[in-house]
N, C-alpha and C. Protein backbone atom coordinates (compact mmCIF):
# COMPACT_ATOMS: atom_id res chain seq x y z
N UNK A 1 -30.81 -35.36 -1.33
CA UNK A 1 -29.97 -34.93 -0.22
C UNK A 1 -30.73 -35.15 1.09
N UNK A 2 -29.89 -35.90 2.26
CA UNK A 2 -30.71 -35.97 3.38
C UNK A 2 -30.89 -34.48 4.52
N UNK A 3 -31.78 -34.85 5.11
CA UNK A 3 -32.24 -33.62 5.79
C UNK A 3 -31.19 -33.04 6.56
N UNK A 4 -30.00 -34.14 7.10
CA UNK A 4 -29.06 -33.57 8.30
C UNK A 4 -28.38 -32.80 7.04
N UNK A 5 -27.97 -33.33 5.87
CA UNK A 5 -26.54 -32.19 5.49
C UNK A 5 -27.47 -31.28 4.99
N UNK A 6 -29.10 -31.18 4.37
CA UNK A 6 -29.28 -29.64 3.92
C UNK A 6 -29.52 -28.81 5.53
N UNK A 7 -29.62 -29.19 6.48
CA UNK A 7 -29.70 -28.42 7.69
C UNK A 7 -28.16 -27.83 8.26
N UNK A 8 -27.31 -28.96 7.84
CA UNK A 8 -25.44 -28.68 8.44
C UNK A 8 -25.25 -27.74 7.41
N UNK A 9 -25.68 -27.42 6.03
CA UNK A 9 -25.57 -26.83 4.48
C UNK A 9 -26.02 -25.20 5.07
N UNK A 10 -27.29 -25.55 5.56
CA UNK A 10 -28.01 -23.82 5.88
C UNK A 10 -27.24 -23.07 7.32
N UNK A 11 -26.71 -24.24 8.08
CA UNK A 11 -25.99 -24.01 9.22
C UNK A 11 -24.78 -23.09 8.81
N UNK A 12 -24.31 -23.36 7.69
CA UNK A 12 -22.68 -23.17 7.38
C UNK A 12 -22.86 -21.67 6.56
N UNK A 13 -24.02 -21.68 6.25
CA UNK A 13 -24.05 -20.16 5.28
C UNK A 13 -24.65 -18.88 6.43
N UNK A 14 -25.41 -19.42 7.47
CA UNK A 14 -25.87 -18.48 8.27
C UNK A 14 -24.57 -18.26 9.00
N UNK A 15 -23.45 -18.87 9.38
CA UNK A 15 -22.16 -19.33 10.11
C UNK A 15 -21.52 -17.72 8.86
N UNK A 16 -21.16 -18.03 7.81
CA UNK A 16 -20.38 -17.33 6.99
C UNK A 16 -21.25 -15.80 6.63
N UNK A 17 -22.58 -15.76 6.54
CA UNK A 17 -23.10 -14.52 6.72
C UNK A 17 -22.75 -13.56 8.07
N UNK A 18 -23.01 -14.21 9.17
CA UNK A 18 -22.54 -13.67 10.42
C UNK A 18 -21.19 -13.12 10.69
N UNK A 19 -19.94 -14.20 9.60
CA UNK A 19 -18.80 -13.48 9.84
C UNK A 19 -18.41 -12.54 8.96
N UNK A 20 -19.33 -12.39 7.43
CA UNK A 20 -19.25 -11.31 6.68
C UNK A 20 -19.66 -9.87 7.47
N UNK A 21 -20.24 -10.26 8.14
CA UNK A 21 -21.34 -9.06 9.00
C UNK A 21 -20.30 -8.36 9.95
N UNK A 22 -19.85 -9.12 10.55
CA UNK A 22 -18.84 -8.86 11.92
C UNK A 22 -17.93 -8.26 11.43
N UNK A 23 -17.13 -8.60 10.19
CA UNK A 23 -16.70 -8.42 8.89
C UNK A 23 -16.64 -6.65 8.62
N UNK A 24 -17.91 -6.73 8.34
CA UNK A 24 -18.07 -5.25 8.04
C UNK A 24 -18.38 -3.85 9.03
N UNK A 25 -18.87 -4.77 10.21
CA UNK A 25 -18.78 -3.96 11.26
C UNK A 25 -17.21 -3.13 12.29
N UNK A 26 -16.90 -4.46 11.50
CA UNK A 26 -15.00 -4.06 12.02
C UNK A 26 -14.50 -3.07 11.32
N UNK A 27 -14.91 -3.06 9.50
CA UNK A 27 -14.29 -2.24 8.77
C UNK A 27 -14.59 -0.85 9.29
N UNK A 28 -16.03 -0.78 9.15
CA UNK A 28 -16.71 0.62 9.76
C UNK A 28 -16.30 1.02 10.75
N UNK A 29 -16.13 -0.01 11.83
CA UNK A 29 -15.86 0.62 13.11
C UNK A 29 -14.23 1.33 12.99
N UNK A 30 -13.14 0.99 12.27
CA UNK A 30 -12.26 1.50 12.18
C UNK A 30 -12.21 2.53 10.72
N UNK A 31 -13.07 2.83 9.70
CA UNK A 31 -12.70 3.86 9.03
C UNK A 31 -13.85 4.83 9.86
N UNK A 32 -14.71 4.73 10.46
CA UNK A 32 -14.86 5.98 11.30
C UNK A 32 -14.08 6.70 12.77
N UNK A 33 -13.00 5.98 12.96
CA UNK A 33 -12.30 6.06 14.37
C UNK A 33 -10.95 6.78 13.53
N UNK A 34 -11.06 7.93 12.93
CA UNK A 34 -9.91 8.89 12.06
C UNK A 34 -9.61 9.73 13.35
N UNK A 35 -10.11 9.82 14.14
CA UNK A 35 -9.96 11.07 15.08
C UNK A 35 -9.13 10.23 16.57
N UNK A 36 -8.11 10.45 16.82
CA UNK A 36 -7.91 10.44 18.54
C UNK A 36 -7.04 11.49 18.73
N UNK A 37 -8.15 11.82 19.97
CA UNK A 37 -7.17 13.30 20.73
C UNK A 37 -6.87 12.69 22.47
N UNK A 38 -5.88 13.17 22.98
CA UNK A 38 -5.71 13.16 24.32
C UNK A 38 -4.93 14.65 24.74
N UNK A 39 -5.71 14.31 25.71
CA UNK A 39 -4.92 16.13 26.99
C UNK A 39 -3.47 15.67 27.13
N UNK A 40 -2.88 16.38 26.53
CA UNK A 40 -1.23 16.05 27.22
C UNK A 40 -0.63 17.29 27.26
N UNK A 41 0.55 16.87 27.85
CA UNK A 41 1.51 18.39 28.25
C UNK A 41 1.72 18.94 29.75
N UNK A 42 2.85 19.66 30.32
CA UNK A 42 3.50 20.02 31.60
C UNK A 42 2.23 20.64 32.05
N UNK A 43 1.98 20.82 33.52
CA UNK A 43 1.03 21.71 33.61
C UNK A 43 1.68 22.75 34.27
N UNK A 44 2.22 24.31 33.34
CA UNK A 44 3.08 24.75 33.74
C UNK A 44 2.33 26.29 33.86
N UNK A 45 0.90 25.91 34.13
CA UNK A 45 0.15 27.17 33.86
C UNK A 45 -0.49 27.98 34.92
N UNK A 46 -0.02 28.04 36.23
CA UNK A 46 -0.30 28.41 37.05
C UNK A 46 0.36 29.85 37.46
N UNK A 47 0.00 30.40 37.82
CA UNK A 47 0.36 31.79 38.44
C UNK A 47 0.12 32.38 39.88
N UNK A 48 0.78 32.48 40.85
CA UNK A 48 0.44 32.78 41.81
C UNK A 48 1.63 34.10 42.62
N UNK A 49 1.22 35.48 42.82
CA UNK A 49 1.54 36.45 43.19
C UNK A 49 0.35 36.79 44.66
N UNK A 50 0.83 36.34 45.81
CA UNK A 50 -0.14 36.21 46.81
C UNK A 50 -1.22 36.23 46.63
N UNK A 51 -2.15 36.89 46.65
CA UNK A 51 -3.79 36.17 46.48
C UNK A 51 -4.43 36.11 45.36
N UNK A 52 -3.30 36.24 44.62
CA UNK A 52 -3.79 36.03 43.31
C UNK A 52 -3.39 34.86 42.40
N UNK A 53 -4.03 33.70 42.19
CA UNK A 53 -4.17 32.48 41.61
C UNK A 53 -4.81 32.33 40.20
N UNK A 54 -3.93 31.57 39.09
CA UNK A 54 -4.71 31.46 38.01
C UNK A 54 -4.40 30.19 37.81
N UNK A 55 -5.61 29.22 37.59
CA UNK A 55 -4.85 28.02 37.06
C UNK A 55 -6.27 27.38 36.24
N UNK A 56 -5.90 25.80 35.32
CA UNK A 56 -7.06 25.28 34.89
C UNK A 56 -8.10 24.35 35.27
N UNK A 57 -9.20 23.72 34.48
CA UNK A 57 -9.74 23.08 35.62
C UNK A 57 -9.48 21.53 35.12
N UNK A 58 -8.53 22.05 33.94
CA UNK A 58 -8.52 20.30 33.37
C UNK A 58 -7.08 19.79 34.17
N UNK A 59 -6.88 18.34 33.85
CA UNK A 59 -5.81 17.77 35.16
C UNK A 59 -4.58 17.96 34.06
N UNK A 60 -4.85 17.84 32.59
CA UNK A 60 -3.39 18.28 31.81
C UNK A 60 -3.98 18.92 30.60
N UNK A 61 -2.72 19.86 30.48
CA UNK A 61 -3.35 21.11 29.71
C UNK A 61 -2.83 21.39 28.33
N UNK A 62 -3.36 20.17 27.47
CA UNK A 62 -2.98 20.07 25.92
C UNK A 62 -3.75 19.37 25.21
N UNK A 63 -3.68 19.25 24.05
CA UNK A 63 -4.50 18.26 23.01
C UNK A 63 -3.73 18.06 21.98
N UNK A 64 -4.12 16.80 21.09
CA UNK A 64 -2.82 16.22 20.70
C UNK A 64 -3.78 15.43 19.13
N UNK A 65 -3.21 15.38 17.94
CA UNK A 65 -3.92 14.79 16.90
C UNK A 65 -3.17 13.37 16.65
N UNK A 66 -3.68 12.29 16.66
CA UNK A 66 -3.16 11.36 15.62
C UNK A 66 -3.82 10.71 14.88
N UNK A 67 -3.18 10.36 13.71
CA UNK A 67 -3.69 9.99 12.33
C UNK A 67 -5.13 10.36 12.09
N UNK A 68 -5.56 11.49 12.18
CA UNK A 68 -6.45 12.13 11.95
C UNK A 68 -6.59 12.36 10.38
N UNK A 69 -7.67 12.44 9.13
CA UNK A 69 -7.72 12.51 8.47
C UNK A 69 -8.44 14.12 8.01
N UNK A 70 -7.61 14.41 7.42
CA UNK A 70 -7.91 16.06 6.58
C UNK A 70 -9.38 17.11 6.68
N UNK A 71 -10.01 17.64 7.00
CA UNK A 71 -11.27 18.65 7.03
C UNK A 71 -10.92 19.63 6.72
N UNK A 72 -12.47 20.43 6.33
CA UNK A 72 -12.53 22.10 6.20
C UNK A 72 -12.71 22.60 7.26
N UNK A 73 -12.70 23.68 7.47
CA UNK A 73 -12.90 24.35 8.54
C UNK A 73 -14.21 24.40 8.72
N UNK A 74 -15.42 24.82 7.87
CA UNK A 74 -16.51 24.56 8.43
C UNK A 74 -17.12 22.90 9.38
N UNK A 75 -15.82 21.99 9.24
CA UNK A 75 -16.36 20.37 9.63
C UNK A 75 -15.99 21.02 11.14
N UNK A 76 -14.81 21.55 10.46
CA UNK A 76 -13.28 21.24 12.07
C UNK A 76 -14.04 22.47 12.68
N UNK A 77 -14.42 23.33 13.25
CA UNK A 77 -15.44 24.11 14.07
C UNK A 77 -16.39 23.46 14.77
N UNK A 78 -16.96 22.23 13.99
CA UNK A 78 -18.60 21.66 14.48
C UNK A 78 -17.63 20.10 15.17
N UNK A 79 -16.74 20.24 15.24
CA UNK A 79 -16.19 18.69 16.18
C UNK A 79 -17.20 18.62 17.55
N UNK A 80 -17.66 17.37 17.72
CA UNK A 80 -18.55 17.49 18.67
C UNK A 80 -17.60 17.68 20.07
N UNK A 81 -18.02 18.47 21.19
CA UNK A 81 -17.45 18.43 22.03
C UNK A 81 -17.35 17.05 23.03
N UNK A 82 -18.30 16.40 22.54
CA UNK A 82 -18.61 15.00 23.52
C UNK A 82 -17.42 13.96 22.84
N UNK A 83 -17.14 12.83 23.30
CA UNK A 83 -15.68 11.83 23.38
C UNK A 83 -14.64 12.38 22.88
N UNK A 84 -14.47 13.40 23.97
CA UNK A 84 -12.90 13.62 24.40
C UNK A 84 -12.19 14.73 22.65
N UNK A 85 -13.04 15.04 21.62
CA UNK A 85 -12.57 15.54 20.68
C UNK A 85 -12.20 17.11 20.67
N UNK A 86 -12.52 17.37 21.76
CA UNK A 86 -11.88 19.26 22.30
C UNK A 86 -11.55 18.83 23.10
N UNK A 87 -10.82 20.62 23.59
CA UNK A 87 -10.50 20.42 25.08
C UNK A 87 -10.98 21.76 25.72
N UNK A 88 -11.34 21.87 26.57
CA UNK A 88 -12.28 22.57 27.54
C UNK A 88 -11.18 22.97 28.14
N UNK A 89 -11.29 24.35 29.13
CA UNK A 89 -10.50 25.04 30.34
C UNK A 89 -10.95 26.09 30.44
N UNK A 90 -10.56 26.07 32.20
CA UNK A 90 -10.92 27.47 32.38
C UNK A 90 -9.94 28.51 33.00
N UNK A 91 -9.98 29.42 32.78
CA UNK A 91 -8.66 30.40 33.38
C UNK A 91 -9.48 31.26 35.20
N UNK A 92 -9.13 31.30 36.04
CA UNK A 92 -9.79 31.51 36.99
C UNK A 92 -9.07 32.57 38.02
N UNK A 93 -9.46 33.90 38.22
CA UNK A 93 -8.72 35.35 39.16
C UNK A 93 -9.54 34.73 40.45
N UNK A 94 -8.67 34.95 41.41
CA UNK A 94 -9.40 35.92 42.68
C UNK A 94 -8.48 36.48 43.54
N UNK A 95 -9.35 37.77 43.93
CA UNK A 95 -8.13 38.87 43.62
C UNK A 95 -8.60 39.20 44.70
N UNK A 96 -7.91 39.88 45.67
CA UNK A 96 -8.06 40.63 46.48
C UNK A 96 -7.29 42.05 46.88
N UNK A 97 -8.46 43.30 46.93
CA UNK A 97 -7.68 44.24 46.98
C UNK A 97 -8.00 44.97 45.84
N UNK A 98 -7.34 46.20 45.19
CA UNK A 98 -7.95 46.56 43.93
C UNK A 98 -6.65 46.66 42.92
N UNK A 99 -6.93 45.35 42.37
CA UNK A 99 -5.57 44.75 41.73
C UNK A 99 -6.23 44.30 40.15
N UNK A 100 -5.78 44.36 38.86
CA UNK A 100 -6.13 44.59 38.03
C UNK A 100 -5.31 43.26 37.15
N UNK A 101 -5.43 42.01 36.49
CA UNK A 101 -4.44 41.11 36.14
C UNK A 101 -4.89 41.18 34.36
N UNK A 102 -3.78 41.00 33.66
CA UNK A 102 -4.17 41.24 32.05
C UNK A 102 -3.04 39.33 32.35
N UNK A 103 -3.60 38.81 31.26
CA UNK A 103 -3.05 37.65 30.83
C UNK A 103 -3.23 37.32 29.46
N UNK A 104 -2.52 36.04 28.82
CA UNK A 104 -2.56 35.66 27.63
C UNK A 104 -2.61 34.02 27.62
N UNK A 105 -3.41 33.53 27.21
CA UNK A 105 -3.52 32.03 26.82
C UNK A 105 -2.70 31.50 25.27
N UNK A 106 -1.82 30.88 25.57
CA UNK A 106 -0.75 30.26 24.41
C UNK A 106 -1.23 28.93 24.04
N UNK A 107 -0.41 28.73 22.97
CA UNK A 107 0.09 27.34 22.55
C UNK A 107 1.22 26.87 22.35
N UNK A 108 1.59 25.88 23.19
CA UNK A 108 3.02 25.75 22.62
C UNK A 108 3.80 24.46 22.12
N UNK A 109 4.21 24.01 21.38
CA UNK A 109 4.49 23.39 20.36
C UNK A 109 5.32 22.67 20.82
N UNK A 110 4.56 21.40 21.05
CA UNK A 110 5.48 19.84 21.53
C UNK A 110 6.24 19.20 20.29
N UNK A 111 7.60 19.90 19.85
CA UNK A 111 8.46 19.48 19.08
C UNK A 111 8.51 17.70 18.55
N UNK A 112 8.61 16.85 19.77
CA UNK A 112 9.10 15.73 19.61
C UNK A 112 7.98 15.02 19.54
N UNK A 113 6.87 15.45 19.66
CA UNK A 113 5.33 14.46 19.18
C UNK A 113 4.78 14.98 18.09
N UNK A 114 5.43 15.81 17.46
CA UNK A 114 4.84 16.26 15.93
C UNK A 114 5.45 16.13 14.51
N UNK A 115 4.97 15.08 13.88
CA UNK A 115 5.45 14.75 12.64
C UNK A 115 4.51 15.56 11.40
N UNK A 116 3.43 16.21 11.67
CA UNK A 116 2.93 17.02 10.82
C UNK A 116 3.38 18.72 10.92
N UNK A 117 3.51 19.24 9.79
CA UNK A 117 4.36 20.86 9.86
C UNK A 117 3.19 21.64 9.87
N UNK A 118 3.70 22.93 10.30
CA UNK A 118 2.69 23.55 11.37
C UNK A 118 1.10 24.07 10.10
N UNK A 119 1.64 24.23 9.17
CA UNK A 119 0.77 24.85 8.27
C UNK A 119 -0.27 23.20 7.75
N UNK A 120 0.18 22.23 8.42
CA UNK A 120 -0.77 20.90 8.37
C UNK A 120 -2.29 21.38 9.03
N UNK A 121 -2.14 22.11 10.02
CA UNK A 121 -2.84 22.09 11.69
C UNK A 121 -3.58 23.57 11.57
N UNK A 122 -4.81 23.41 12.12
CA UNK A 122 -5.97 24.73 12.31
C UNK A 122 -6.06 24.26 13.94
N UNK A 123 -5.70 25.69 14.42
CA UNK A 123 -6.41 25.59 15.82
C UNK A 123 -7.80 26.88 15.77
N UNK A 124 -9.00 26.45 16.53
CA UNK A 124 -10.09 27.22 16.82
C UNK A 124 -10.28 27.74 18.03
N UNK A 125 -10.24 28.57 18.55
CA UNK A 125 -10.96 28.81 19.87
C UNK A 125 -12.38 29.75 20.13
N UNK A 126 -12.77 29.09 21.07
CA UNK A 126 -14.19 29.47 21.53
C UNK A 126 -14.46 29.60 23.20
N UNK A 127 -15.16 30.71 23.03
CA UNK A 127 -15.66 31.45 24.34
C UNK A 127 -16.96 31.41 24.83
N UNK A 128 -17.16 30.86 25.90
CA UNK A 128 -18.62 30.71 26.68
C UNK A 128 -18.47 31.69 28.04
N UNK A 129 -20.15 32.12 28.39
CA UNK A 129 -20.05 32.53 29.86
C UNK A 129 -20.17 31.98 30.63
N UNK A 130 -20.50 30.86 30.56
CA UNK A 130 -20.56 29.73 31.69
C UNK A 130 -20.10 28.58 31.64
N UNK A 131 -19.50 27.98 30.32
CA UNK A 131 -18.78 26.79 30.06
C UNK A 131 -19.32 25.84 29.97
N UNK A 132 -20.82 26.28 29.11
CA UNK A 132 -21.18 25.34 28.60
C UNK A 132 -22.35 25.14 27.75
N UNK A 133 -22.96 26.84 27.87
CA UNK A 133 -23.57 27.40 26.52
C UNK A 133 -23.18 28.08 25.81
N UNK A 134 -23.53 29.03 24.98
CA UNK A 134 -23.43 30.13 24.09
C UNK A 134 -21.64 30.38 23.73
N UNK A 135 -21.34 29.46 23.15
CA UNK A 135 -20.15 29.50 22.74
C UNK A 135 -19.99 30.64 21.57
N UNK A 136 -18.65 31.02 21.78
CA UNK A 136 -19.24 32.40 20.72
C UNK A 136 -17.49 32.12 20.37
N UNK A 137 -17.13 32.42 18.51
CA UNK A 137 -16.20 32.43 18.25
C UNK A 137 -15.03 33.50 18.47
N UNK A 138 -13.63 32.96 19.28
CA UNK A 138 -12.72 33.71 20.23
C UNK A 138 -11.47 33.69 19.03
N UNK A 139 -11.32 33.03 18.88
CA UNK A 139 -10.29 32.80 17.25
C UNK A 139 -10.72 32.30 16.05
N UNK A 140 -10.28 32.58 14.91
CA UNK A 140 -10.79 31.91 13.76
C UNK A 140 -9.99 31.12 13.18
N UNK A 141 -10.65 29.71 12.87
CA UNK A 141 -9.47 28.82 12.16
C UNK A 141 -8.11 29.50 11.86
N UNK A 142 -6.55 28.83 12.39
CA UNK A 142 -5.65 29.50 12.09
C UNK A 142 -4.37 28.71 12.33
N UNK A 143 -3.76 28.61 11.26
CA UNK A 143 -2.76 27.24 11.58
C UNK A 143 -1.45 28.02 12.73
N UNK A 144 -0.64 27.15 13.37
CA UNK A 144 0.04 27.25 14.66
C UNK A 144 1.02 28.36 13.90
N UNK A 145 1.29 29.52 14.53
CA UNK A 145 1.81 30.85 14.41
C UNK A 145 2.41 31.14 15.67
N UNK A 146 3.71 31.01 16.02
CA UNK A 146 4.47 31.77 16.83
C UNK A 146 4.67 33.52 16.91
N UNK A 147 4.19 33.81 18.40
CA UNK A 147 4.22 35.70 18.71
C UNK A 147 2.70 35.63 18.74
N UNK A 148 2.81 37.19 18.60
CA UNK A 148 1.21 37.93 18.47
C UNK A 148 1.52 38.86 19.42
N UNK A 149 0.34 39.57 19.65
CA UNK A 149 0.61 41.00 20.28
C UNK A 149 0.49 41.05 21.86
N UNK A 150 0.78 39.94 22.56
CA UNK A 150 1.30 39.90 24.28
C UNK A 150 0.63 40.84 25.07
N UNK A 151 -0.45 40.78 25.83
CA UNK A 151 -0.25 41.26 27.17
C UNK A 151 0.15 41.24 28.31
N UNK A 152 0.37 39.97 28.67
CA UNK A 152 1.59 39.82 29.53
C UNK A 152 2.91 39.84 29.53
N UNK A 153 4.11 40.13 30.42
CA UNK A 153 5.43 40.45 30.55
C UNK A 153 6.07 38.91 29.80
N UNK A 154 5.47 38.08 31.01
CA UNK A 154 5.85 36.67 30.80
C UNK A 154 5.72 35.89 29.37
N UNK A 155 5.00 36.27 28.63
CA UNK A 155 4.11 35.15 27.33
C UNK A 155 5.54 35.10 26.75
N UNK A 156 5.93 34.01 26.40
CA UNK A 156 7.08 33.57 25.52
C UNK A 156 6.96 33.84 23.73
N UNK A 157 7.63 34.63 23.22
CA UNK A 157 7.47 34.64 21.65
C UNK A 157 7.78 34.17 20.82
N UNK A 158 8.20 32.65 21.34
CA UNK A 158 8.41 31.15 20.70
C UNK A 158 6.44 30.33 20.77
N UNK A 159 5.78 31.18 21.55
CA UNK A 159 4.53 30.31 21.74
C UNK A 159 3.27 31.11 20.87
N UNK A 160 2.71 30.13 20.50
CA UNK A 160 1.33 31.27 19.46
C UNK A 160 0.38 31.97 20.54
N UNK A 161 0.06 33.21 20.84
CA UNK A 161 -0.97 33.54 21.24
C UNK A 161 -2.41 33.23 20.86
N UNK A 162 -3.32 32.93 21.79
CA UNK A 162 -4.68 31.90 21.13
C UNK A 162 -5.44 33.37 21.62
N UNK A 163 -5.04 33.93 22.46
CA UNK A 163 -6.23 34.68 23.13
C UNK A 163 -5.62 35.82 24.51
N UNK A 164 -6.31 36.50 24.83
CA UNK A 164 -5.79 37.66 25.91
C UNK A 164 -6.98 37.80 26.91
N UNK A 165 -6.75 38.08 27.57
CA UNK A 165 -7.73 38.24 28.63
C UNK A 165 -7.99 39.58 29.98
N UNK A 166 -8.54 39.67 30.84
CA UNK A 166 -8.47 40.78 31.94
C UNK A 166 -8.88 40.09 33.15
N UNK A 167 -8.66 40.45 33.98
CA UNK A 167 -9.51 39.96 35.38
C UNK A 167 -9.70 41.50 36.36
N UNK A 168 -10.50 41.82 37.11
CA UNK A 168 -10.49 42.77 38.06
C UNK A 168 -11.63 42.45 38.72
N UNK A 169 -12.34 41.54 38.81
CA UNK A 169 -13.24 41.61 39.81
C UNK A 169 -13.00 40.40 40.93
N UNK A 170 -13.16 40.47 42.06
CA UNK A 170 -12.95 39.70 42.99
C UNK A 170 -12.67 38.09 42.72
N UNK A 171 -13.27 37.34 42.41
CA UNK A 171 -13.47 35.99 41.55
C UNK A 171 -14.45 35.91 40.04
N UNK A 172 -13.43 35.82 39.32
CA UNK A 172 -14.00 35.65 38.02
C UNK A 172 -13.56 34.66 37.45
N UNK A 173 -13.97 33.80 36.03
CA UNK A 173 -13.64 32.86 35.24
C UNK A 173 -13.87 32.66 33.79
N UNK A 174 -13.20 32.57 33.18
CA UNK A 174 -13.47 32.78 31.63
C UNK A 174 -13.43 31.47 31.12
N UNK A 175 -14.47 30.59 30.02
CA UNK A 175 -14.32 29.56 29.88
C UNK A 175 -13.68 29.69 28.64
N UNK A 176 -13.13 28.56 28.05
CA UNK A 176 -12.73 28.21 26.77
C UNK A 176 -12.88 26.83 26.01
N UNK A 177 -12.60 27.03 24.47
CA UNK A 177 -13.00 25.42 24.07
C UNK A 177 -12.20 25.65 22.92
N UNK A 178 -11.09 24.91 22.73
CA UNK A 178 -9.99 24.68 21.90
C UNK A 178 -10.19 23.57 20.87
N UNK A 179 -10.19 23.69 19.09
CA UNK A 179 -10.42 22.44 18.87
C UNK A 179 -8.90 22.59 17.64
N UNK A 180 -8.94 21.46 17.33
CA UNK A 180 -7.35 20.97 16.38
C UNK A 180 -8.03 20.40 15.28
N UNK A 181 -7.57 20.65 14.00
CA UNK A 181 -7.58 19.69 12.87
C UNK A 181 -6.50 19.35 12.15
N UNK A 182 -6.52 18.51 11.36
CA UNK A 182 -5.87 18.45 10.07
C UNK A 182 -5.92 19.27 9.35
N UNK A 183 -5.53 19.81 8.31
CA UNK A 183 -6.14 20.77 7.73
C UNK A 183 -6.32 20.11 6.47
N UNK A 184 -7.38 20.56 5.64
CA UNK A 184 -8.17 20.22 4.09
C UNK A 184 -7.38 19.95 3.21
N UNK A 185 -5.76 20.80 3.17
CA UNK A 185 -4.64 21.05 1.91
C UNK A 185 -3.50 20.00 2.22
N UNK A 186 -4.17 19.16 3.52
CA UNK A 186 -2.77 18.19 3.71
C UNK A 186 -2.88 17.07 2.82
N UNK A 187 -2.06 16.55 1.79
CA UNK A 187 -1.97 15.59 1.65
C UNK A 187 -1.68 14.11 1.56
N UNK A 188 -2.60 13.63 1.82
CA UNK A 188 -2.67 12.15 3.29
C UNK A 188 -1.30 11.28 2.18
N UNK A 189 -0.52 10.71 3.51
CA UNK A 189 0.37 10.21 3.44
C UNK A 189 0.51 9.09 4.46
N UNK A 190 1.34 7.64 3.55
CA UNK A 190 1.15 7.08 4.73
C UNK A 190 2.28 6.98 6.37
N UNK A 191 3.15 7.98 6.52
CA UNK A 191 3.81 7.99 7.29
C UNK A 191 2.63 9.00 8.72
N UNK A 192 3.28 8.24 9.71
CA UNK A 192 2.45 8.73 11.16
C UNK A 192 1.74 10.75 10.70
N UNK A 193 0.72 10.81 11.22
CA UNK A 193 0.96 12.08 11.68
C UNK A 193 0.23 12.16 12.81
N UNK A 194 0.94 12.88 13.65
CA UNK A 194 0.92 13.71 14.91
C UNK A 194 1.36 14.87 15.06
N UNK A 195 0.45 15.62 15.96
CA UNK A 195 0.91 16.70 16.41
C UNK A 195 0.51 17.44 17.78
N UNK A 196 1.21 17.56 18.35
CA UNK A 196 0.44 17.72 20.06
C UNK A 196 1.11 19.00 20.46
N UNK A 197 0.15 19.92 21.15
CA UNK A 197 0.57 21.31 21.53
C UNK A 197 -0.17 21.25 23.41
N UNK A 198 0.87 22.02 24.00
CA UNK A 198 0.32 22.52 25.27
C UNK A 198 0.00 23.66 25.51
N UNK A 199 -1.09 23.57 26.07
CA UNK A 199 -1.38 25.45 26.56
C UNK A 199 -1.47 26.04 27.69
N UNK A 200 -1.14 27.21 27.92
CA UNK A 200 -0.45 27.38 28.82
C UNK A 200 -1.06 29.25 28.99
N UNK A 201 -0.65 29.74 30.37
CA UNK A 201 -1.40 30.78 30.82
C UNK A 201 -0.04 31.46 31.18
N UNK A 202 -0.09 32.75 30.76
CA UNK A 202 0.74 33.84 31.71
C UNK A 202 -0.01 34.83 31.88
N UNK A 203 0.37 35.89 32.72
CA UNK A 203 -0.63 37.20 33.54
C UNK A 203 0.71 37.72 34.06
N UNK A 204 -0.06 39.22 34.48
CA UNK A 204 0.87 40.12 35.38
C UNK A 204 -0.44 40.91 36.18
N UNK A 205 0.14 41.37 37.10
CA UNK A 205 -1.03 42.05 37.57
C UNK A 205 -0.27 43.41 38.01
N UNK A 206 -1.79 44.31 37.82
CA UNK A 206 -1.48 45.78 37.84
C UNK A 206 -2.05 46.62 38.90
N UNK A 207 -1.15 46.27 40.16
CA UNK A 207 -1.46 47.25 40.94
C UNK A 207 -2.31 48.78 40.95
């Protein structure tokens, strides 16, 4: 055999190794990409009774699963907070005067973007003092549940209560960190699943 075809010969297998490679980097790169979340939903969470303002600090106030693949709750707790896989907010008083505000943080259930049923879905929530250490658990894994026990006038009892809150000091802020799963008992199917919830703030304040 002359030297050009065993050199065009070794050319053609380093050629076909490279695209086995690329090959497998594609596969990987898409069976680890099970997770996309995005913020969606009205931002209908604001409250304002003269100097008293509550609103969030994210620009839309929801999170949303698709084709996400099944976990336990010990996985679905440890979701890293980094690329976009929680969602962060903060609820924020300032009050003036000696005015006292009780509120409730919801979820509420985007009908027409959810093809998974509610007992599919664990929501978590978590509480920091500064929003961005010492997260400390505020709910415990708990699939989407309409009601709960309301402190505000306003909270709708079509929406799950995630959490309750107080404000009375001049400017205060409570952070939060919301995460969504699949849940462990779903069994994967190949039709879409989605499911996207908005959250949302009501308060009253007590003179």
């Amino acid at each position: 055999m002359s030297r050009k075809k065993q050199e065009k010969q070794v050319n053609q297998i380093v050629v076909s190794v490279l695209a086995v490679a690329i090959l497998i980097v594609a596969v990987v790169g898409i069976s680890v990409a099970v997770f996309v979340y995005s913020k969606s939903g009205s931002k209908v969470n604001s409250i304002e009774t003269g100097t008293i303002t509550m609103t969030y600090n994210e620009a839309d106030n929801g999170i949303s699963i698709t084709d996400a693949m099944p976990m336990n709750e010990d996985d679905g707790k440890l979701i890293p907070a980094e690329a976009n896989n929680v969602f962060d907010f903060n609820v924020n008083a300032k009050i003036s005067g000696k005015t006292t505000i009780n509120y409730d943080v919801t979820a509420k259930k985007i009908d027409e973007k959810c093809t998974l049923t509610d007992s599919d879905v664990k929501l978590y929530l978590e509480q920091s003092t500064d929003g961005t250490t010492d997260w400390k658990e505020k709910m415990a894994p708990k699939n989407f549940t309409p009601g709960g026990e309301k402190t505000a006038e306003a909270t709708p009892a079509t929406e799950m209560l995630l959490t309750s809150g107080q404000f009375s000091g001049k400017n205060e802020t409570d952070y939060y960190r919301l995460r969504m799963w699949v849940d462990e008992s779903y069994k994967v199917q190949s039709t879409p699943k989605t499911y996207t919830i908005a959250v949302n703030v009501y308060g009253n304040a007590v003179v």
